[in-house]
Structure formats: C-alpha cells, structure tokens
C-alpha atoms as a PDB file:
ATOM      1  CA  UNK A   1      53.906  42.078  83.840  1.00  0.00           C
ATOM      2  CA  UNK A   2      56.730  40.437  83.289  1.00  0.00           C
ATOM      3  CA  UNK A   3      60.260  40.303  85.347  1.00  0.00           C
ATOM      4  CA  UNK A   4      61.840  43.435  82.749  1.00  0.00           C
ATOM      5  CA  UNK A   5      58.949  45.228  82.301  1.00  0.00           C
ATOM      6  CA  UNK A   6      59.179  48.331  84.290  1.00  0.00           C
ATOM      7  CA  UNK A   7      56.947  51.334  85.119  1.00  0.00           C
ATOM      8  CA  UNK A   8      58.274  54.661  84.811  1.00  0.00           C
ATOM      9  CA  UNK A   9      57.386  58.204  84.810  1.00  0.00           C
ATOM     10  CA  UNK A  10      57.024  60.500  81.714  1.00  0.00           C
ATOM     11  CA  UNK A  11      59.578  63.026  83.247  1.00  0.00           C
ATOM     12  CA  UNK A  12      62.438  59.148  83.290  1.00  0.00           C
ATOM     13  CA  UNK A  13      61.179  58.719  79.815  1.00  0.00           C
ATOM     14  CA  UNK A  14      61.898  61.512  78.077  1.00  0.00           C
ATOM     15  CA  UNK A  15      64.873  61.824  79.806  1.00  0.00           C
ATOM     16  CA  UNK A  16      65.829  58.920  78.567  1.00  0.00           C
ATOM     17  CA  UNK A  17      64.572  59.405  74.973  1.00  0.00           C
ATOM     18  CA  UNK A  18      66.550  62.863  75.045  1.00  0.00           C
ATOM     19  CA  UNK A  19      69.988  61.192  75.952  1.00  0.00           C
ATOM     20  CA  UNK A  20      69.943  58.904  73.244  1.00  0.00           C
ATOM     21  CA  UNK A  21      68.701  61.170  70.572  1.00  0.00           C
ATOM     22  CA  UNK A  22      71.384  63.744  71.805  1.00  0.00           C
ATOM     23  CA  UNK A  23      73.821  60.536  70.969  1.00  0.00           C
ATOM     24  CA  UNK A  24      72.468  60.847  67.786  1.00  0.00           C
ATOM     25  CA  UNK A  25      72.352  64.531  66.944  1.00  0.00           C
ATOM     26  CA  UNK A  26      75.497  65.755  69.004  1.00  0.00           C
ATOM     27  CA  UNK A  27      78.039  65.319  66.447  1.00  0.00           C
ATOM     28  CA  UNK A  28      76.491  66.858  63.460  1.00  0.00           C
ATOM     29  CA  UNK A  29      74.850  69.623  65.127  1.00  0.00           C
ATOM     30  CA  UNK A  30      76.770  72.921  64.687  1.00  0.00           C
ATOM     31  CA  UNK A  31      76.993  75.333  67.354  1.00  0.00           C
ATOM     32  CA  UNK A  32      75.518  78.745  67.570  1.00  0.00           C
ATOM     33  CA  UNK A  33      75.125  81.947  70.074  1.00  0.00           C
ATOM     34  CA  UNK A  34      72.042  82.860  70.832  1.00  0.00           C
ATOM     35  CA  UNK A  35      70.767  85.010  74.180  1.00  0.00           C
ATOM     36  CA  UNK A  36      67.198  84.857  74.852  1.00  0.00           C
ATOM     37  CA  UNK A  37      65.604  88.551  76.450  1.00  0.00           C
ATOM     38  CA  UNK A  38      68.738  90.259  74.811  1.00  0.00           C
ATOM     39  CA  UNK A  39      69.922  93.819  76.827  1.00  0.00           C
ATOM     40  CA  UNK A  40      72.435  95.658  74.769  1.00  0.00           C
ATOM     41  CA  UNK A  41      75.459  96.708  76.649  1.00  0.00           C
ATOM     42  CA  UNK A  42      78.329  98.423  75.801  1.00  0.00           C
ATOM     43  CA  UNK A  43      81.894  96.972  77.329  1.00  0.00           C
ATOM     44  CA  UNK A  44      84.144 100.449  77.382  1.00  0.00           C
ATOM     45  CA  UNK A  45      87.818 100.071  76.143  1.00  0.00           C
ATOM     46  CA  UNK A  46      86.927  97.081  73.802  1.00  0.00           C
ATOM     47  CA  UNK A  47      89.138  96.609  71.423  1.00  0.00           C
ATOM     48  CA  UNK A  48      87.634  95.985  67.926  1.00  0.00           C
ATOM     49  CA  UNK A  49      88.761  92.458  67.137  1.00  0.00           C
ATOM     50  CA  UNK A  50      87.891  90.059  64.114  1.00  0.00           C
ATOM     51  CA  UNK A  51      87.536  86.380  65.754  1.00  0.00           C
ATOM     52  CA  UNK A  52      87.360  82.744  64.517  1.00  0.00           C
ATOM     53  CA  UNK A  53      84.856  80.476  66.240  1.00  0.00           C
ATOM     54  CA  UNK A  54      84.462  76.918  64.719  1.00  0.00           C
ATOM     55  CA  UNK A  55      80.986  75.374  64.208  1.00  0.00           C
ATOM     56  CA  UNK A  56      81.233  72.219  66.269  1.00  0.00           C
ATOM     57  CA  UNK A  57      83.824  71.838  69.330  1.00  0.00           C
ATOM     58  CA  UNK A  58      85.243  68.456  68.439  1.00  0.00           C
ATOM     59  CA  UNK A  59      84.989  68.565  64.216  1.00  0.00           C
ATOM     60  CA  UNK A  60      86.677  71.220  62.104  1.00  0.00           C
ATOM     61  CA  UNK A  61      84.110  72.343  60.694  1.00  0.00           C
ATOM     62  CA  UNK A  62      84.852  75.432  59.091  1.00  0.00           C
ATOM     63  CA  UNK A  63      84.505  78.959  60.992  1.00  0.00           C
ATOM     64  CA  UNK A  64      82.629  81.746  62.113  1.00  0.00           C
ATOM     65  CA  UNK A  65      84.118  85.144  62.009  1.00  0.00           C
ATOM     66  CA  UNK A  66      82.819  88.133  63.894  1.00  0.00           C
ATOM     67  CA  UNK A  67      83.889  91.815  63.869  1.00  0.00           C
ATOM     68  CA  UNK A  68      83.785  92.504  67.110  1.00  0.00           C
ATOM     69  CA  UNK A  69      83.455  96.572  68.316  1.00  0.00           C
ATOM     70  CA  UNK A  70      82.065  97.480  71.836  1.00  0.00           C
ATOM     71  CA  UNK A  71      78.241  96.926  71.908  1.00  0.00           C
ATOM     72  CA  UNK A  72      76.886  93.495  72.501  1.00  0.00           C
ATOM     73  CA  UNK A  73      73.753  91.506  73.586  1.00  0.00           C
ATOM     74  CA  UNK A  74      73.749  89.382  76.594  1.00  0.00           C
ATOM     75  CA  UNK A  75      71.250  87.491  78.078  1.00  0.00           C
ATOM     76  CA  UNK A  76      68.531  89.264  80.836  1.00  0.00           C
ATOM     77  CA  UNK A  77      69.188  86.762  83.082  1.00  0.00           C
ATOM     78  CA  UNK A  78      73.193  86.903  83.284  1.00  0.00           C
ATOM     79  CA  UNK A  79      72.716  89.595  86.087  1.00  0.00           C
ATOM     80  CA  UNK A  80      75.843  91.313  86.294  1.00  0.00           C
ATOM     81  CA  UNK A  81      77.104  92.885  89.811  1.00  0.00           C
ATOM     82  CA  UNK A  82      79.055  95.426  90.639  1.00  0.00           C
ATOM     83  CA  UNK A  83      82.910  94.717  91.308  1.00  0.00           C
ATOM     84  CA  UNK A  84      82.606  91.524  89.487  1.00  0.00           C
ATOM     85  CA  UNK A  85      84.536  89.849  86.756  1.00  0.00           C
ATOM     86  CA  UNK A  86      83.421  88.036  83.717  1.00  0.00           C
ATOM     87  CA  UNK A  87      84.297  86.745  80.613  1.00  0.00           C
ATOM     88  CA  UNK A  88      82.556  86.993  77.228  1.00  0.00           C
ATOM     89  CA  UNK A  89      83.400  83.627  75.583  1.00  0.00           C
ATOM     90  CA  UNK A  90      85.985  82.839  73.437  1.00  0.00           C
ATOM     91  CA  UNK A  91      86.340  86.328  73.607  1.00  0.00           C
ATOM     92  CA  UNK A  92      87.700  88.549  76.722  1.00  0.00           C
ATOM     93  CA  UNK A  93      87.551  89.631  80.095  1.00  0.00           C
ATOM     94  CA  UNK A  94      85.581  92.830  81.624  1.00  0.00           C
ATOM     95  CA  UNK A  95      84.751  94.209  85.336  1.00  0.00           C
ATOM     96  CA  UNK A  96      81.518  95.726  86.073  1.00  0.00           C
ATOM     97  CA  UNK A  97      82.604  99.309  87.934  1.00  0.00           C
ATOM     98  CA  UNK A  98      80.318 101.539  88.830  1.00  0.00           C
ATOM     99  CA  UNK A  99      77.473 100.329  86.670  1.00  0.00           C
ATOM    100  CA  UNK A 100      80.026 100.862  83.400  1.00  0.00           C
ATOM    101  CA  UNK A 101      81.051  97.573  81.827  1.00  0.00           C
ATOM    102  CA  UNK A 102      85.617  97.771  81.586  1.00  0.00           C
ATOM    103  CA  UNK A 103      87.302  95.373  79.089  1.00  0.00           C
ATOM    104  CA  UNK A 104      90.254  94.263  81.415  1.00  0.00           C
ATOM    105  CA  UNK A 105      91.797  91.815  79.150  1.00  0.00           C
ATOM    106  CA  UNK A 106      91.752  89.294  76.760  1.00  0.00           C
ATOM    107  CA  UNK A 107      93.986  86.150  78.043  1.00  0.00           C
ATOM    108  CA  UNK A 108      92.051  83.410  79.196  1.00  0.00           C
ATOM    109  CA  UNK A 109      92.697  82.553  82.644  1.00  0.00           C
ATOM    110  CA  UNK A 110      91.852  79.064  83.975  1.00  0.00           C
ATOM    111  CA  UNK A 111      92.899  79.971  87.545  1.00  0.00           C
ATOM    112  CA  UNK A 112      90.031  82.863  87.607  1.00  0.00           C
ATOM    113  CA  UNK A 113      87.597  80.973  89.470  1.00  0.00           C
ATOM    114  CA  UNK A 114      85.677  84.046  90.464  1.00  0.00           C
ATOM    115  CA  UNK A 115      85.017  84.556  86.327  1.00  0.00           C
ATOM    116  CA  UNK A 116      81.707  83.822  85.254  1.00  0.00           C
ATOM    117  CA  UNK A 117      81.735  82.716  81.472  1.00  0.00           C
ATOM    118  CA  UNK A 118      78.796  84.550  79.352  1.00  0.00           C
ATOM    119  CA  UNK A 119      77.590  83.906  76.226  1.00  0.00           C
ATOM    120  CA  UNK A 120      77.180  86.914  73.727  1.00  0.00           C
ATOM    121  CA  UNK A 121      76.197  87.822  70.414  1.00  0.00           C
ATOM    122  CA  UNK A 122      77.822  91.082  68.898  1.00  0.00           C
ATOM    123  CA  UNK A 123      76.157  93.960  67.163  1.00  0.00           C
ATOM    124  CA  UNK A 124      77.322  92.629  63.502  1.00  0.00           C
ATOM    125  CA  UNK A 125      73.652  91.742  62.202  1.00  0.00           C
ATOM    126  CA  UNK A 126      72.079  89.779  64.788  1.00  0.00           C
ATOM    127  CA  UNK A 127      69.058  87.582  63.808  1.00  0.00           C
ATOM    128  CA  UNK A 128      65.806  87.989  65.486  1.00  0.00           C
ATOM    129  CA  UNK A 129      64.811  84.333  66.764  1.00  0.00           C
ATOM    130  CA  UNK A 130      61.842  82.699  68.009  1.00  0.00           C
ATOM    131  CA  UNK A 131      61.626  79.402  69.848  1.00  0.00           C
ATOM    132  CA  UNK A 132      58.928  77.212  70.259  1.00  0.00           C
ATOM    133  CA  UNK A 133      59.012  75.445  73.615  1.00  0.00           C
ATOM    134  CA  UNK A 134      57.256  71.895  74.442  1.00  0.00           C
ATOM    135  CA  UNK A 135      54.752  73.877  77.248  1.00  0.00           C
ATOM    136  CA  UNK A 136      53.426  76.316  73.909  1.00  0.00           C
ATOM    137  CA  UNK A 137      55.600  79.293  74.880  1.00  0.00           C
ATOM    138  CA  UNK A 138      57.413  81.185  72.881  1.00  0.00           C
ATOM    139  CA  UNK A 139      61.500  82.539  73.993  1.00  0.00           C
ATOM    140  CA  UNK A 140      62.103  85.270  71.844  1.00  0.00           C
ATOM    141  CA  UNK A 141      66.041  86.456  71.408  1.00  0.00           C
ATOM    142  CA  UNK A 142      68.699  86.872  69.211  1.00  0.00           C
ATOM    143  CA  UNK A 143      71.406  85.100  67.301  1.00  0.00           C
ATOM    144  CA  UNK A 144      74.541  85.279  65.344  1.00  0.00           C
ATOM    145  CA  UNK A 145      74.618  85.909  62.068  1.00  0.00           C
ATOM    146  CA  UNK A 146      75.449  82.404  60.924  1.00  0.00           C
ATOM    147  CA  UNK A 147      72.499  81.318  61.718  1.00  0.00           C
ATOM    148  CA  UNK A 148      71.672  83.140  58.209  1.00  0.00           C
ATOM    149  CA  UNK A 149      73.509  79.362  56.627  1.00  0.00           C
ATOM    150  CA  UNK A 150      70.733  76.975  58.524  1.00  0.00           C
ATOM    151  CA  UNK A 151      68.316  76.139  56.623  1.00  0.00           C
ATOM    152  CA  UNK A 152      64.665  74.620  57.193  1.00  0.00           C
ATOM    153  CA  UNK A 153      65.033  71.154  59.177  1.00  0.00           C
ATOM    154  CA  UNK A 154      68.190  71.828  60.038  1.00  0.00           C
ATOM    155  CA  UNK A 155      69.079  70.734  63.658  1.00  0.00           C
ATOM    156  CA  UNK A 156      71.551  72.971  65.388  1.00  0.00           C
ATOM    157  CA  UNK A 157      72.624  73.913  69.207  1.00  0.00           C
ATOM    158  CA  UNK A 158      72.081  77.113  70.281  1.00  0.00           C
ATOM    159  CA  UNK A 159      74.717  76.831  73.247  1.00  0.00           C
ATOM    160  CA  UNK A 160      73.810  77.342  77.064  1.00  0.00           C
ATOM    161  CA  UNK A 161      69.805  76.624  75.583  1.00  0.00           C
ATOM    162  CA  UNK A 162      69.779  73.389  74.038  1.00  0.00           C
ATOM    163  CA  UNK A 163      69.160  71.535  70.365  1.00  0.00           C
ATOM    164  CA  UNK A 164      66.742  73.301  68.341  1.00  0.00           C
ATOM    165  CA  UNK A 165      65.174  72.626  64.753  1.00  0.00           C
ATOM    166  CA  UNK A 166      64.460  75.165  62.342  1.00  0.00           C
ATOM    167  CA  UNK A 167      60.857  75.440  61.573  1.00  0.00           C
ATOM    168  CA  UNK A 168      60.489  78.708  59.125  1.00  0.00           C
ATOM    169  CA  UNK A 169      62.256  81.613  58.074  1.00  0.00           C
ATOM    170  CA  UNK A 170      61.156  84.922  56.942  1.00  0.00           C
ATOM    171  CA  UNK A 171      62.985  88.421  56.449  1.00  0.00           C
ATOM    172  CA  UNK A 172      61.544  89.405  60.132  1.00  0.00           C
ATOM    173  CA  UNK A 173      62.644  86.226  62.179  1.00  0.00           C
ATOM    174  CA  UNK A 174      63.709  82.688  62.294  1.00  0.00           C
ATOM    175  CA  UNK A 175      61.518  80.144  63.763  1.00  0.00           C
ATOM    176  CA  UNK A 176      62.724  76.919  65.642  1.00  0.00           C
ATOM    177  CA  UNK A 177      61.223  74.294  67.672  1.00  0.00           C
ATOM    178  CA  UNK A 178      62.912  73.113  71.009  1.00  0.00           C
ATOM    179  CA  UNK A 179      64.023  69.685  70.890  1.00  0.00           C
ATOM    180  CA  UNK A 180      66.638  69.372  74.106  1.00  0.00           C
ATOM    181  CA  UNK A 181      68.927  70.215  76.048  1.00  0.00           C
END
C-alpha cells in the first residue's frame, strides 16, 4: 500500500459511484410520478382541473398535462391521519376528516409547516410499472401517463424513488431497473 491508497467499504463505494453518476444523469433525466403499492382514494370537493407539470425542474423541457377529477393513487406508505393536512404536489391542499379525504384549497402555502407534501398520480390512464431492485425484488406501482414517451434505455427519475432505466415494455406493464437514488 501506498500513502493514497485507501480501504473502503462497498456500502462508501457505491455511494460514491452513485453521486457522481447522478452528476452525470441529473440534468437530462426527466421527471416522472410514480407511487409504488398504489391505494385509490377519492379527495371530495376536487375540483376538476387541467395542470402543466414540466419534465425536468431546472430545463424547460416541455410539459405534462393532466386532467385532474377526484380519484387518485397515492402511495401505501403515505399513511394519512385523521385531522391532518396535506398537499398533493403541484397540485392542492386536502384534510383527512372523519376517514373522508376534503379538498381545502389550492394556494400553496410555504408557512404550512404542518403540510405533508405527497406525490400522486391521477386516474387519467395510469401505467402499470415494475421495478427491478439491486437485492432481486420487484416494487410494483403505477405511473403517469407520460411515461407512455420513454422509451427502452431511457434513464428517467421517478421522483421521491430514485433514477430508473427502462428495461422492456409491453401492453401489460413497463419494466425498469433501479439505478439510484
């Protein structure tokens, strides 16, 4: 050994290997919803709203549009509690009351600590999905419907779940491989 070399564990190396390949990736990588376990839930008093998303936070990079009603997927593991406030992003604000789901509003409000932010994807032809993790299981979800423009090899974020390649696509399903958070 010499005075640079260094020892370090697999868990430091990929780490590292993962932040510069996210260096690499990050800016050409549109952005996507997905929710893995999807529960459908319907948020009464929605308004039906047509919304522009872009594809990539810091590059114009054309939009998504969704038609927006009152049924929605959200992840299994955003547990929702009664009394509390959330917000669907980029979207609006609801209550949980009583087990019903309330739209309250749809301002953005920076000062709402107590808001928990949730990702979503509406009921306007969501796209079944299957990841393939690095451990050999499988997350099974759904997407937006964008996802219907990526095509094989394409790397893409799904946000809140990390950079993802796709690997096949068939009528049934999508198929990508984890790369990262």
């Amino acid at each position: 050994m010499t005075r640079n070399d260094k020892s370090v564990t697999m868990e430091e190396f990929f780490k590292t290997v993962n932040a510069f390949n996210k260096q690499l990736i990050d800016s050409g990588a549109n952005r996507y919803y997905f929710v893995k376990n999807p529960r459908k839930v319907d948020i009464e008093k929605a308004p039906a709203l047509d919304v522009e998303l872009d594809l990539h936070p810091d590059h114009k990079k054309g939009g998504r549009v969704f038609h927006t009603k009152t049924t929605f997927y959200l992840d299994c593991d955003d547990v929702l509690h009664d009394g509390s406030s959330y917000r669907l992003l980029e979207l609006f604000n609801f209550k949980v009351q009583k087990e019903k789901l309330m739209f309250t509003s749809r301002e953005y409000k920076k000062e709402a600590k107590d808001t928990t932010n949730i990702h979503w994807v509406c009921d306007d032809n969501p796209v079944n999905i299957e990841v393939l993790m690095p451990d050999g299981k499988r997350v099974k979800g759904l997407g937006e419907k964008w996802l219907n423009d990526v095509s094989v090899d394409q790397v893409v974020q799904f946000e809140r779940f990390g950079f993802v390649r796709c690997d096949g696509i068939t009528p049934q399903k999508m198929t990508f491989w984890f790369l990262h958070k």
